[in-house]
C-alpha atoms as a PDB file:
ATOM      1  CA  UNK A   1     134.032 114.934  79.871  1.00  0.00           C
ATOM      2  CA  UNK A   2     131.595 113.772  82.416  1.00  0.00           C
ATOM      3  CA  UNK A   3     128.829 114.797  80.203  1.00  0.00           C
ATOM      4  CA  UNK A   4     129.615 111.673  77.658  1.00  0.00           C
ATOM      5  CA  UNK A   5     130.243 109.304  80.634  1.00  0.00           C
ATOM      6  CA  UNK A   6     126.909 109.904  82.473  1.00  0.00           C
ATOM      7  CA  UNK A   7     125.060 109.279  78.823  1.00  0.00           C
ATOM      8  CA  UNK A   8     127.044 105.952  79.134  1.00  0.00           C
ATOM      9  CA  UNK A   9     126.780 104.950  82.826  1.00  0.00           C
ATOM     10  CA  UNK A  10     123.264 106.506  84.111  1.00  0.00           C
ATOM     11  CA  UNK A  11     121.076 104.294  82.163  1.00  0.00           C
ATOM     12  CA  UNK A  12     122.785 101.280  82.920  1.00  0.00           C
ATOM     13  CA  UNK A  13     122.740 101.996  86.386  1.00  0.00           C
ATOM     14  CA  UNK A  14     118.678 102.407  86.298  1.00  0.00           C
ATOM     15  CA  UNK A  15     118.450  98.939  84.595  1.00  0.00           C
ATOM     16  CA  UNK A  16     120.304  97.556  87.350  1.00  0.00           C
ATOM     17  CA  UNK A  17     118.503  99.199  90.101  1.00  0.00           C
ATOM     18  CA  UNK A  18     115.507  98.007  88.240  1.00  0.00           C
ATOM     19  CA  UNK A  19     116.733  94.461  88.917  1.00  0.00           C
ATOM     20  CA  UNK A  20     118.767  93.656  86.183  1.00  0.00           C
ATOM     21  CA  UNK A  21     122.318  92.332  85.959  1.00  0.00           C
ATOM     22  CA  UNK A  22     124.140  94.763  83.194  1.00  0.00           C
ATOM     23  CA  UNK A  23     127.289  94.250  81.762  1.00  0.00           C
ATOM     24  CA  UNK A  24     129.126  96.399  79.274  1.00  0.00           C
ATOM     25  CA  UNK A  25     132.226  97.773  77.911  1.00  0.00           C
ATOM     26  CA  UNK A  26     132.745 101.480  79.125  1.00  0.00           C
ATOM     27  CA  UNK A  27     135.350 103.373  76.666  1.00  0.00           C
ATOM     28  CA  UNK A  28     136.657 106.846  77.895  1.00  0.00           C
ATOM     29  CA  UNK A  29     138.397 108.824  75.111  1.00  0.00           C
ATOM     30  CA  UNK A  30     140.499 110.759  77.555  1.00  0.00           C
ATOM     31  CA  UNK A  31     141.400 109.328  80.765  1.00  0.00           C
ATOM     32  CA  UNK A  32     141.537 112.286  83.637  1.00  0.00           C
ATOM     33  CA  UNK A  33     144.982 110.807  84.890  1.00  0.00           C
ATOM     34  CA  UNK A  34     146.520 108.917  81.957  1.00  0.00           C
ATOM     35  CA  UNK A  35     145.333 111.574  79.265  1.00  0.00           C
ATOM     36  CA  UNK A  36     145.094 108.696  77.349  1.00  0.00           C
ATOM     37  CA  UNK A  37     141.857 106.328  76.071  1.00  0.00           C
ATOM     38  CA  UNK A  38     140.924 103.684  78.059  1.00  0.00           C
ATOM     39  CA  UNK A  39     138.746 100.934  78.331  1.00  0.00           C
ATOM     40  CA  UNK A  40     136.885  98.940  81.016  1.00  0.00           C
ATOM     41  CA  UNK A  41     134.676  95.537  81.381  1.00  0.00           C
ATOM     42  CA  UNK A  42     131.683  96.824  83.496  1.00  0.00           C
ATOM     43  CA  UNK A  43     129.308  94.339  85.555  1.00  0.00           C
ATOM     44  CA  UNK A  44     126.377  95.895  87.431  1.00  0.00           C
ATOM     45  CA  UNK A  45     124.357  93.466  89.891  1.00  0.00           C
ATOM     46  CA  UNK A  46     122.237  95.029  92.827  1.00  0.00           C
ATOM     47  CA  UNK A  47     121.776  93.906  96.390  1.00  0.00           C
ATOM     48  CA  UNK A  48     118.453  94.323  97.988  1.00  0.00           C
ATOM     49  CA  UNK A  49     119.212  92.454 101.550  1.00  0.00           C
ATOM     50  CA  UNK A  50     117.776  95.642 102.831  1.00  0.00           C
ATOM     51  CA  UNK A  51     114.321  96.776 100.470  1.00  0.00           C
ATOM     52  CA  UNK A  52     114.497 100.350 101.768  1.00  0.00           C
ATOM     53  CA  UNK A  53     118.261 100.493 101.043  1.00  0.00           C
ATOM     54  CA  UNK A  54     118.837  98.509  97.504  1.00  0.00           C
ATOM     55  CA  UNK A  55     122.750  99.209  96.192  1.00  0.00           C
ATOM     56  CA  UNK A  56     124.957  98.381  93.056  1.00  0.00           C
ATOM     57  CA  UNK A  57     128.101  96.325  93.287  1.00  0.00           C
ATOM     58  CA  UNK A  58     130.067  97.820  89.997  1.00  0.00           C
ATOM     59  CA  UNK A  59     132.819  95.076  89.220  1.00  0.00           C
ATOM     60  CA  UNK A  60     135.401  97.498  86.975  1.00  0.00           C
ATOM     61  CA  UNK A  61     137.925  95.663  85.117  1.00  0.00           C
ATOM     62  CA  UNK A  62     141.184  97.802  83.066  1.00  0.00           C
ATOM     63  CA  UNK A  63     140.708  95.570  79.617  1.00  0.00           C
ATOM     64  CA  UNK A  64     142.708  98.718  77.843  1.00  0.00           C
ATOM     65  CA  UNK A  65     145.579  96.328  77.272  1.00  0.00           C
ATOM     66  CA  UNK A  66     143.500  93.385  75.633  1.00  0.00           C
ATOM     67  CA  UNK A  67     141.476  96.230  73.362  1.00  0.00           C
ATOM     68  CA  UNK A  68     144.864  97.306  72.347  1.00  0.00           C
ATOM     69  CA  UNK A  69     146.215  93.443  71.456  1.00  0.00           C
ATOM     70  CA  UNK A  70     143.269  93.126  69.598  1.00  0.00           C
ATOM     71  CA  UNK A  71     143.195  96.161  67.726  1.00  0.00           C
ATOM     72  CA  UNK A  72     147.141  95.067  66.853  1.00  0.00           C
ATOM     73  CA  UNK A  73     145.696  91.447  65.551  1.00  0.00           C
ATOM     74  CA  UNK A  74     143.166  92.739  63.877  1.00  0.00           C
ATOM     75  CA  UNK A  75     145.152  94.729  61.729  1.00  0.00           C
ATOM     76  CA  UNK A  76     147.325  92.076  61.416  1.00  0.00           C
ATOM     77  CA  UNK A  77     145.019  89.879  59.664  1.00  0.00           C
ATOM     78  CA  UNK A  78     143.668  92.371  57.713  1.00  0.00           C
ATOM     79  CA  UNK A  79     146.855  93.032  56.704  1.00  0.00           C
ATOM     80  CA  UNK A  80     147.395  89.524  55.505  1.00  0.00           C
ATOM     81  CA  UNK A  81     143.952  88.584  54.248  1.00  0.00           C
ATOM     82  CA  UNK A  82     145.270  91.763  51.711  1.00  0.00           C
ATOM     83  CA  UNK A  83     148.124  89.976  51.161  1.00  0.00           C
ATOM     84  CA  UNK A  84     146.216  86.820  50.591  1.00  0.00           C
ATOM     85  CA  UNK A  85     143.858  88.330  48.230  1.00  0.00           C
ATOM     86  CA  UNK A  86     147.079  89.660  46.152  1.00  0.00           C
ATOM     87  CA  UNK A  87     148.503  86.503  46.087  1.00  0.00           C
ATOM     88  CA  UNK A  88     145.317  84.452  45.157  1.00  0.00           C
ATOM     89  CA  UNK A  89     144.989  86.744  42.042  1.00  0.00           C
ATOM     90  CA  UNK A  90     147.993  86.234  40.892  1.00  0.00           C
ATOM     91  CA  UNK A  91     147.644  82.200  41.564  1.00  0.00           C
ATOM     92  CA  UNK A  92     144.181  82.758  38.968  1.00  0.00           C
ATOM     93  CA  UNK A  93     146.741  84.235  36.941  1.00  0.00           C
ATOM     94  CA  UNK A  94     149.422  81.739  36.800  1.00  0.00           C
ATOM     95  CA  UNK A  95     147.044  78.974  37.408  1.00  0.00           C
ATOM     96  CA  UNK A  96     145.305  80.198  33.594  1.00  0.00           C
ATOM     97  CA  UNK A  97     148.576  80.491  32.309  1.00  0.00           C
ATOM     98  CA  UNK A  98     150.291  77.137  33.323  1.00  0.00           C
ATOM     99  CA  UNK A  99     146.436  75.513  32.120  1.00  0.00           C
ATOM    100  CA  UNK A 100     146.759  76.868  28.627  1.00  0.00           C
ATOM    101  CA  UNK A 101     150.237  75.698  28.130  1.00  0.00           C
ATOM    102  CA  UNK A 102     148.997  72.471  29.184  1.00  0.00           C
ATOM    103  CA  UNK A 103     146.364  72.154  26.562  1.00  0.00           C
ATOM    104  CA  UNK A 104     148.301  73.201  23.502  1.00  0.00           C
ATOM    105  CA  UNK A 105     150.730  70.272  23.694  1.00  0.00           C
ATOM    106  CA  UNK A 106     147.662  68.051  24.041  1.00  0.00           C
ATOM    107  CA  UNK A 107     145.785  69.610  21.179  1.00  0.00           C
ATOM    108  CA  UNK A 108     148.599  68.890  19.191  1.00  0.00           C
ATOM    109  CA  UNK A 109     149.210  65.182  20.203  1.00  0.00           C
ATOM    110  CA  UNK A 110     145.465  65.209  19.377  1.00  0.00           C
ATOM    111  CA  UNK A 111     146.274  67.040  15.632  1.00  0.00           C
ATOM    112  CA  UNK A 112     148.698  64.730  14.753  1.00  0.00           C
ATOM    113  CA  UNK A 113     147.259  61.778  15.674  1.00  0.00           C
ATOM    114  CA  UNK A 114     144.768  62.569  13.151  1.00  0.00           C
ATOM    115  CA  UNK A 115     147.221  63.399  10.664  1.00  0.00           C
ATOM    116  CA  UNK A 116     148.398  60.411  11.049  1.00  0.00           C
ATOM    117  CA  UNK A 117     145.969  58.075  10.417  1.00  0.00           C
ATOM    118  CA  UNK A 118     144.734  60.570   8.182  1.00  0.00           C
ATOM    119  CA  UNK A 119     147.797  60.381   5.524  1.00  0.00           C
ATOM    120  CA  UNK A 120     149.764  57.234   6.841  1.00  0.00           C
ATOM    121  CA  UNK A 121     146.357  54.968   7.634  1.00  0.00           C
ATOM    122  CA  UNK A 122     146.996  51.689   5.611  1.00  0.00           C
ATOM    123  CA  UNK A 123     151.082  52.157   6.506  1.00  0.00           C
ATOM    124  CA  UNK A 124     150.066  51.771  10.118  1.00  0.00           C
ATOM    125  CA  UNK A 125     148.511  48.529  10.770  1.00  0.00           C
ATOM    126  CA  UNK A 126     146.026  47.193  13.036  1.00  0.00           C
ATOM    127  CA  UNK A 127     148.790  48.188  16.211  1.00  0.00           C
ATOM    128  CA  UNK A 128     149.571  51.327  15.108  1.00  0.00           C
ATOM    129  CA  UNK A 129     145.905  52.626  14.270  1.00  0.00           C
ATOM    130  CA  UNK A 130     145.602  51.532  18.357  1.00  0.00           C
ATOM    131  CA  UNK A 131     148.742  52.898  19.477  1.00  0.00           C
ATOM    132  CA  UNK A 132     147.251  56.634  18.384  1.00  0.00           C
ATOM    133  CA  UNK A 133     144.072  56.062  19.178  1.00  0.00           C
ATOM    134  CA  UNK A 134     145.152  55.815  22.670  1.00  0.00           C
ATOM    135  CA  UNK A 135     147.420  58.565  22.574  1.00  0.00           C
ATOM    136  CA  UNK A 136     144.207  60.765  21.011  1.00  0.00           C
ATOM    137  CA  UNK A 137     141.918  59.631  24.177  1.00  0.00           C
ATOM    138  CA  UNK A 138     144.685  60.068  26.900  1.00  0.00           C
ATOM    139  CA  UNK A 139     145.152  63.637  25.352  1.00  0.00           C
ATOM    140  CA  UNK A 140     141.358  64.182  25.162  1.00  0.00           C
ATOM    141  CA  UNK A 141     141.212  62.898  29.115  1.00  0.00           C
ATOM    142  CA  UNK A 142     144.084  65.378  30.183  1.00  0.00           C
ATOM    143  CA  UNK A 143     142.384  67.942  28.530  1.00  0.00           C
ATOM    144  CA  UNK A 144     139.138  67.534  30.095  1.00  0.00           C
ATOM    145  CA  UNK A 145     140.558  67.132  33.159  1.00  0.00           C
ATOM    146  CA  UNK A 146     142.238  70.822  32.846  1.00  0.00           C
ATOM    147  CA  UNK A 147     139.378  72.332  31.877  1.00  0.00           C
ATOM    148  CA  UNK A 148     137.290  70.816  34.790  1.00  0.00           C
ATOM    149  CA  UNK A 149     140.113  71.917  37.028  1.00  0.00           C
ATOM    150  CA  UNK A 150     139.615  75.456  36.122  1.00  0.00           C
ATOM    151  CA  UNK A 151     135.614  74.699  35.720  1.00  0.00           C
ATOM    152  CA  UNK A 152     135.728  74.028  39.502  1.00  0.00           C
ATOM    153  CA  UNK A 153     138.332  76.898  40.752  1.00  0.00           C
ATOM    154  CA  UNK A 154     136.433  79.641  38.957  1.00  0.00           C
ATOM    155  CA  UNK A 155     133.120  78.399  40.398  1.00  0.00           C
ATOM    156  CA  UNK A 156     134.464  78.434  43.810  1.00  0.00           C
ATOM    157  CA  UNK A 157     136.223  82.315  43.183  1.00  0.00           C
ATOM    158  CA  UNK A 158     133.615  83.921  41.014  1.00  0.00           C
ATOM    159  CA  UNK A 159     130.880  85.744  42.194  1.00  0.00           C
ATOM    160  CA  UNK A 160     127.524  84.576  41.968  1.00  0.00           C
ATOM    161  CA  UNK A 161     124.306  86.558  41.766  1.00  0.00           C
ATOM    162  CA  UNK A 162     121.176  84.726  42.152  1.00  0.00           C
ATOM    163  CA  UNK A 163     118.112  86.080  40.362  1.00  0.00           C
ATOM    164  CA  UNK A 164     114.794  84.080  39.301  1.00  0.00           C
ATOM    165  CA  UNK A 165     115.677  81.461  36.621  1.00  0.00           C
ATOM    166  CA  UNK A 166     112.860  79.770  34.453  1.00  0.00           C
ATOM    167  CA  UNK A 167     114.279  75.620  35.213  1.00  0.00           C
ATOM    168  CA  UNK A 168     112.411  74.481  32.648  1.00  0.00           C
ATOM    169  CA  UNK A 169     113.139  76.351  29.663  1.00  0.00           C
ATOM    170  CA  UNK A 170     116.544  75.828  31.408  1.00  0.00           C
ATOM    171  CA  UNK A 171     116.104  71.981  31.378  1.00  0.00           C
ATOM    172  CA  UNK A 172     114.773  72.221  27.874  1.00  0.00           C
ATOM    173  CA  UNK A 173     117.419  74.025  26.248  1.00  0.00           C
ATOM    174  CA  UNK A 174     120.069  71.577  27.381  1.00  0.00           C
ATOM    175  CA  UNK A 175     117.843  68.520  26.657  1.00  0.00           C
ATOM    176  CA  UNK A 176     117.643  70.418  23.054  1.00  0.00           C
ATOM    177  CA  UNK A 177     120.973  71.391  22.587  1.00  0.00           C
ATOM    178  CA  UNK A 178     123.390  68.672  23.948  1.00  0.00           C
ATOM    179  CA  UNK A 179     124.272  66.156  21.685  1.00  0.00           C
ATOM    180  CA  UNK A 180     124.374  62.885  24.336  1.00  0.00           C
ATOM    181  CA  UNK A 181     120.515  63.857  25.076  1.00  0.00           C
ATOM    182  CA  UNK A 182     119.057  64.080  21.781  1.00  0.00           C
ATOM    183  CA  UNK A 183     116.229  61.460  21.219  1.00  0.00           C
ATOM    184  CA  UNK A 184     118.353  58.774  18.788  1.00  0.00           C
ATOM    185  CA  UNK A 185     120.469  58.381  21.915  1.00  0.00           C
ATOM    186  CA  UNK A 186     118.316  58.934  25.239  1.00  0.00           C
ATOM    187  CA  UNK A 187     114.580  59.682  26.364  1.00  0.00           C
ATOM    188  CA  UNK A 188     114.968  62.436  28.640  1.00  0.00           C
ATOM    189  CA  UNK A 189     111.458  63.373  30.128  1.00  0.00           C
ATOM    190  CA  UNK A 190     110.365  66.175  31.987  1.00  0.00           C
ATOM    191  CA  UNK A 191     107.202  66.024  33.874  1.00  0.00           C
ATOM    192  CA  UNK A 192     104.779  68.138  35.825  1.00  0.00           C
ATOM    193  CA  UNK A 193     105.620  71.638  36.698  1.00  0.00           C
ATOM    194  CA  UNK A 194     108.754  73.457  37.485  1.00  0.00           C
ATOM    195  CA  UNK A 195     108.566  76.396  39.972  1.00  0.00           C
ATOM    196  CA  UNK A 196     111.174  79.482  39.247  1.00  0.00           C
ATOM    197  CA  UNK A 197     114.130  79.100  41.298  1.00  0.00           C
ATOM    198  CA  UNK A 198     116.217  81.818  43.195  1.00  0.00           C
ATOM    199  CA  UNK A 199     119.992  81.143  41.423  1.00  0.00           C
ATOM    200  CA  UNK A 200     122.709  81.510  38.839  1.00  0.00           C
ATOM    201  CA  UNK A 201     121.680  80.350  35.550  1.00  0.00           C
ATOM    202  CA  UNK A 202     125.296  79.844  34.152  1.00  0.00           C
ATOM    203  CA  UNK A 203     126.077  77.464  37.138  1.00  0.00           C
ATOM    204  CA  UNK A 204     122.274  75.976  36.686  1.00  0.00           C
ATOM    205  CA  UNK A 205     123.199  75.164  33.536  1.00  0.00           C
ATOM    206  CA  UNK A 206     126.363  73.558  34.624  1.00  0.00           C
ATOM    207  CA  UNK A 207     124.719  71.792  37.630  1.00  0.00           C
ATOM    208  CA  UNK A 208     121.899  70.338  35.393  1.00  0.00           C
ATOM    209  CA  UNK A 209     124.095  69.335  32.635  1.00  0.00           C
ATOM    210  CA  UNK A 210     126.196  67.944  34.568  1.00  0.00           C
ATOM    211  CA  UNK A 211     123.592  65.820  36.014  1.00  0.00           C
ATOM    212  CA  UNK A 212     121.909  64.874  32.660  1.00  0.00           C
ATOM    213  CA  UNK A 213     124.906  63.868  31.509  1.00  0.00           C
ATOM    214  CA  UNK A 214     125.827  61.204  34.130  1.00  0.00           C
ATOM    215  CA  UNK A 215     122.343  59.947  33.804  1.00  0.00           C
ATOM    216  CA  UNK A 216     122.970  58.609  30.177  1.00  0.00           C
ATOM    217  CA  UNK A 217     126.100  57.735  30.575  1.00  0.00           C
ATOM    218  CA  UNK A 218     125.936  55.387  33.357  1.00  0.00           C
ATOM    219  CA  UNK A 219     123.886  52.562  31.943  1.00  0.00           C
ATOM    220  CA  UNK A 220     124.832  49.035  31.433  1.00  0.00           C
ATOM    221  CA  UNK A 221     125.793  47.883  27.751  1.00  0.00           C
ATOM    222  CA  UNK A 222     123.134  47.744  25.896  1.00  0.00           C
ATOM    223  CA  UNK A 223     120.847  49.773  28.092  1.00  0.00           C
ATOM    224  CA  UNK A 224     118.929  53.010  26.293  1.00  0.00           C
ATOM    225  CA  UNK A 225     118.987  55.566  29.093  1.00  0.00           C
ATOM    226  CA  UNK A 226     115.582  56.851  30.441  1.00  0.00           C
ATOM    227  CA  UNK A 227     116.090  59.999  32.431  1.00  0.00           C
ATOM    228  CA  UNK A 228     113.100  61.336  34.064  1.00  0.00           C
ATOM    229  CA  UNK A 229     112.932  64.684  35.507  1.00  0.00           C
ATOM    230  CA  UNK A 230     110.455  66.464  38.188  1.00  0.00           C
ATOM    231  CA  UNK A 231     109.864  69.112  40.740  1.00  0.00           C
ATOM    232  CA  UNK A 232     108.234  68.921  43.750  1.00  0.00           C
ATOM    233  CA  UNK A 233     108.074  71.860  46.787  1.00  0.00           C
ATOM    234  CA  UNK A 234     109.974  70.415  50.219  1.00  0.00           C
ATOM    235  CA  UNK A 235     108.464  71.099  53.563  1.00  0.00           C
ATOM    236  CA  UNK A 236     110.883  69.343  55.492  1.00  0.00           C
ATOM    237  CA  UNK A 237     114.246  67.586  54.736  1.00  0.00           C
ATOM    238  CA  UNK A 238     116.991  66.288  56.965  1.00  0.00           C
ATOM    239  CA  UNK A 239     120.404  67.604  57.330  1.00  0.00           C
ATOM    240  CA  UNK A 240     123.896  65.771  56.853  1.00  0.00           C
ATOM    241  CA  UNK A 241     123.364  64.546  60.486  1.00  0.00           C
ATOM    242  CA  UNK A 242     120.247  63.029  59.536  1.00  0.00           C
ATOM    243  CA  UNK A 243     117.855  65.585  61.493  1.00  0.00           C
ATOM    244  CA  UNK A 244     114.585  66.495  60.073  1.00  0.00           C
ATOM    245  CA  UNK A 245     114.607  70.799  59.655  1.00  0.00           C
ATOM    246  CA  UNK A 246     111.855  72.419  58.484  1.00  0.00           C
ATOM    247  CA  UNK A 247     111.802  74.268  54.877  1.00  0.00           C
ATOM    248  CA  UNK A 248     109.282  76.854  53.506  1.00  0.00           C
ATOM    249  CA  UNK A 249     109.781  78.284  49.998  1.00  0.00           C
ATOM    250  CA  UNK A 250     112.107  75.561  48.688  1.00  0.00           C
ATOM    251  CA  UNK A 251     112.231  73.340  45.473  1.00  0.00           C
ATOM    252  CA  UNK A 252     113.769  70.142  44.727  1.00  0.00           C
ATOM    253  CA  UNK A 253     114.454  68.790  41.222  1.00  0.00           C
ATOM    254  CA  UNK A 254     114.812  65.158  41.028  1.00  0.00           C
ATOM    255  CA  UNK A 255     116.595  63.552  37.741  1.00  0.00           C
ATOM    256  CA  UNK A 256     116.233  59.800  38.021  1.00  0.00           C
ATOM    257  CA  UNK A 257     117.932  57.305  35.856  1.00  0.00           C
ATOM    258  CA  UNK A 258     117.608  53.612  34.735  1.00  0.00           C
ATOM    259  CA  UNK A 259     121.725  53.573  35.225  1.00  0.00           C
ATOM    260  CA  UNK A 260     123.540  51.059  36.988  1.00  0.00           C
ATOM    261  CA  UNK A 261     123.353  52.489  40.385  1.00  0.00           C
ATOM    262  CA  UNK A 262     125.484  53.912  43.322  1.00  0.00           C
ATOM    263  CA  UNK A 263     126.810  51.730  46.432  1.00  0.00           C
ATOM    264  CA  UNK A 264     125.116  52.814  49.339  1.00  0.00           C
ATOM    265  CA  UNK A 265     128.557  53.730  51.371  1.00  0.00           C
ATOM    266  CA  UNK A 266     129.696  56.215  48.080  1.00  0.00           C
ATOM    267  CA  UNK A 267     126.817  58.126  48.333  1.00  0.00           C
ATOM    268  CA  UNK A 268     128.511  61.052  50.135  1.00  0.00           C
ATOM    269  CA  UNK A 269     131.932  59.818  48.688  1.00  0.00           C
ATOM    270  CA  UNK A 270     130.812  60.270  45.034  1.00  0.00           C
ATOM    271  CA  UNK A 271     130.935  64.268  45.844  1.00  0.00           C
ATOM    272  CA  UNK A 272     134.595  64.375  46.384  1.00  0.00           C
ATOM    273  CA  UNK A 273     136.768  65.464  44.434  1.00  0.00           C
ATOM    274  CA  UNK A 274     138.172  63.217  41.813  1.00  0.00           C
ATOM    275  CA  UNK A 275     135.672  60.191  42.854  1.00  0.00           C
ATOM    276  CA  UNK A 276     134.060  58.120  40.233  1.00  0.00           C
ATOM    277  CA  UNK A 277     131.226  56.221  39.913  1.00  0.00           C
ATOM    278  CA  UNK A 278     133.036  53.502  38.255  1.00  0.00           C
ATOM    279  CA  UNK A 279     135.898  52.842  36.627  1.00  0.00           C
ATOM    280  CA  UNK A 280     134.325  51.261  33.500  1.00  0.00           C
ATOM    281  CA  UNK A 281     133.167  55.220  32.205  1.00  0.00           C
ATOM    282  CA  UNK A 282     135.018  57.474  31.086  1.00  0.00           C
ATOM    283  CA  UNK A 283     135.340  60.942  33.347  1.00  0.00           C
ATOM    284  CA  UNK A 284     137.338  63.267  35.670  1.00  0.00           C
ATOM    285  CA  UNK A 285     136.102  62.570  38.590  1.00  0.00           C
ATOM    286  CA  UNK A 286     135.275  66.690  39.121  1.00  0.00           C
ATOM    287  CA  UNK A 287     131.439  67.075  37.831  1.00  0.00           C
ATOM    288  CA  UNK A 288     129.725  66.355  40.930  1.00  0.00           C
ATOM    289  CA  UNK A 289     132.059  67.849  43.194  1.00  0.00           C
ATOM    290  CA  UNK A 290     131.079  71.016  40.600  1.00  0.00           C
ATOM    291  CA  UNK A 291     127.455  70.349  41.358  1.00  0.00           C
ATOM    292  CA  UNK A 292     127.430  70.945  45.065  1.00  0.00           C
ATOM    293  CA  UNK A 293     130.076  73.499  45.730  1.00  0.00           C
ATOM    294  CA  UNK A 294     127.456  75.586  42.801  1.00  0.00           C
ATOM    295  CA  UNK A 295     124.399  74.564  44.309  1.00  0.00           C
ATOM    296  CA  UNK A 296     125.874  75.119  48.060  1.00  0.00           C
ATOM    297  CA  UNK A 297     127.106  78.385  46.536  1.00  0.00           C
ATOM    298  CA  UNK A 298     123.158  78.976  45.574  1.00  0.00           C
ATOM    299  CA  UNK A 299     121.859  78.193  49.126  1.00  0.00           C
ATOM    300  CA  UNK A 300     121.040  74.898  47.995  1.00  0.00           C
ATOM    301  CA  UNK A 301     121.307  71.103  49.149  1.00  0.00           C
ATOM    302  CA  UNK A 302     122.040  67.919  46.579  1.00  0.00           C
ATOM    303  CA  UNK A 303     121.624  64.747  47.190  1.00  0.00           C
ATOM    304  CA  UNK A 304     120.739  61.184  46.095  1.00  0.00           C
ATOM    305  CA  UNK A 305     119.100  58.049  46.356  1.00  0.00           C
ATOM    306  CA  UNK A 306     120.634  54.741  44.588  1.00  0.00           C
ATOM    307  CA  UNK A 307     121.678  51.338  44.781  1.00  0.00           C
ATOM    308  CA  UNK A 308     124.021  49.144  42.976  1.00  0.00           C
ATOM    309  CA  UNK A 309     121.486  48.176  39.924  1.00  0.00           C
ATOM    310  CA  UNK A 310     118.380  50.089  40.289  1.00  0.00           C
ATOM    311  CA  UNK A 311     119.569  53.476  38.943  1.00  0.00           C
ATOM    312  CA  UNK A 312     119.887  56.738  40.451  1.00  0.00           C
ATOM    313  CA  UNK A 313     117.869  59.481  41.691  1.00  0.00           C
ATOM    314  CA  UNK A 314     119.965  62.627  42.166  1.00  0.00           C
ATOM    315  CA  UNK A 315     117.905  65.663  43.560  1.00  0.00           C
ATOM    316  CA  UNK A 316     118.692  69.684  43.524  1.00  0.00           C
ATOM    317  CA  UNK A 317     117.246  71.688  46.044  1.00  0.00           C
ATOM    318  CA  UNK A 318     116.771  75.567  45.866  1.00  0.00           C
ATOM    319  CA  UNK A 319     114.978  78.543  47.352  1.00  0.00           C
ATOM    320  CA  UNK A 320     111.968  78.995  45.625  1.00  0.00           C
ATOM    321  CA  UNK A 321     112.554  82.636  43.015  1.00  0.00           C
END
């Protein structure tokens, strides 16, 4: 038994003889007395009053009691964090359940509402033609809602593997492929070069779309949306406290907007969860909350610049792939 205690104690002891002050925790398996394994908090410090004669003061402290409390809590929590992990599954479960429930009802107010105008149209009047079409866009808003809902709890759950990702043949394919960007409705432009980012392209796509879509859909009446979009490599940024930290490696994608702008004191608001840019537009109040938990997820920042009438510049900001 002494053998494993000396390989524990003797170097120590020749660090502290060599000056320095060593602490450690000393575990013996089987006590000579107790028969039992104990633990102790160790403090070496030497004294050299006299140069010729130089000595250790060992502080030993029984901490067999406190390793044993802790080895109790941490099986406690593990315990629970099981439990937890059981329960959370079968909240994705429920919560997938109870969602499509949810929709069907609305998918039928939705159907028949169209069957109504459909076959009863001219029976319906000028009122009644509004009474459904109201019904049709509360439905549509519920629904949308739901599905950002569950948008936003299986970004949060899932896991996310980053790899390289091409952002703009990402950027092009959604310019290309969403309807509310195509050129009879917007000019989206995407200029200069875009360096290959270390993410997730699914929750790229859902971050960039996302942002597209707010860009040409908050504009005053009237107003053709221009949405211009560029890259540049970021040296330095600062931090939510407003302290400058240096950055190699990263890229930030800016999307700027001729839109009608964001009050300076909703910046960080606008993020939240079921916060809206205005009330005037239609939305859930979820998309950019979806943006930065996905891009935080991604070891990212976002962020903006924006005031009430001069349009928006959001930015995304990734390791470089």
């Amino acid at each position: 038994m002494l053998g494993p205690l000396y390989e524990q104690i003797s170097p120590r002891l020749d660090r502290a003889f060599a000056g320095e002050r060593v602490s450690y925790e000393l575990r013996i398996p089987v006590h000579p007395k107790t028969w039992d394994e104990r633990f102790y908090d160790v403090v070496y410090q030497v004294r050299t009053e006299n140069p010729d004669n130089p000595y250790v003061v060992a502080v030993i402290t029984d901490i067999t009691q406190r390793k044993h409390t802790q080895t109790i809590l941490e099986r406690a929590v593990e315990e629970r964090t099981t439990k937890l992990r059981e329960m959370v599954q079968e909240l994705e479960g429920f919560s997938y359940s109870i969602a499509h429930d949810l929709r069907a009802p609305l998918r039928a107010m939705q159907g028949f509402s169209e069957i109504l105008v459909a076959e009863y149209g001219p029976k319906l009047g000028e009122d009644g033609h509004r009474f459904l079409g109201r019904i049709a866009s509360a439905a549509g808003r519920m629904d949308s809602l739901i599905q950002d809902v569950l948008n936003y709890s299986r970004m949060v759950r899932a896991d996310l593997p980053l790899e390289p990702v091409e952002v703009e043949q990402l950027l092009r394919g959604i310019v290309d492929t969403y309807p509310m960007l195509s050129t009879d409705k917007a000019e989206v432009v995407l200029k200069g070069e875009f360096p290959v980012v270390l993410g997730n392209e699914a929750m790229l796509t859902q971050v960039f779309s996302n942002l597209l879509g707010n860009a040409v859909k908050f504009v005053g009446a009237g107003v053709r949306p221009h949405v211009r979009v560029w890259a540049q490599q970021v040296d330095t940024s600062p931090d939510r406290n407003g302290e400058s930290k240096t950055k190699s490696r990263f890229v930030r994608i800016f999307i700027q907007d001729n839109g009608i702008g964001i009050a300076a004191d909703q910046h960080e608001k606008i993020f939240g969860m079921f916060q809206r840019a205005s009330k005037g537009y239609e939305g859930t109040g979820i998309g950019l909350t979806i943006v930065r938990k996905a891009v935080e997820r991604m070891g990212g920042e976002v962020g903006l610049e924006s005031g009430p009438g001069r349009g928006s510049t959001f930015w995304v900001e990734l390791p470089r792939g």
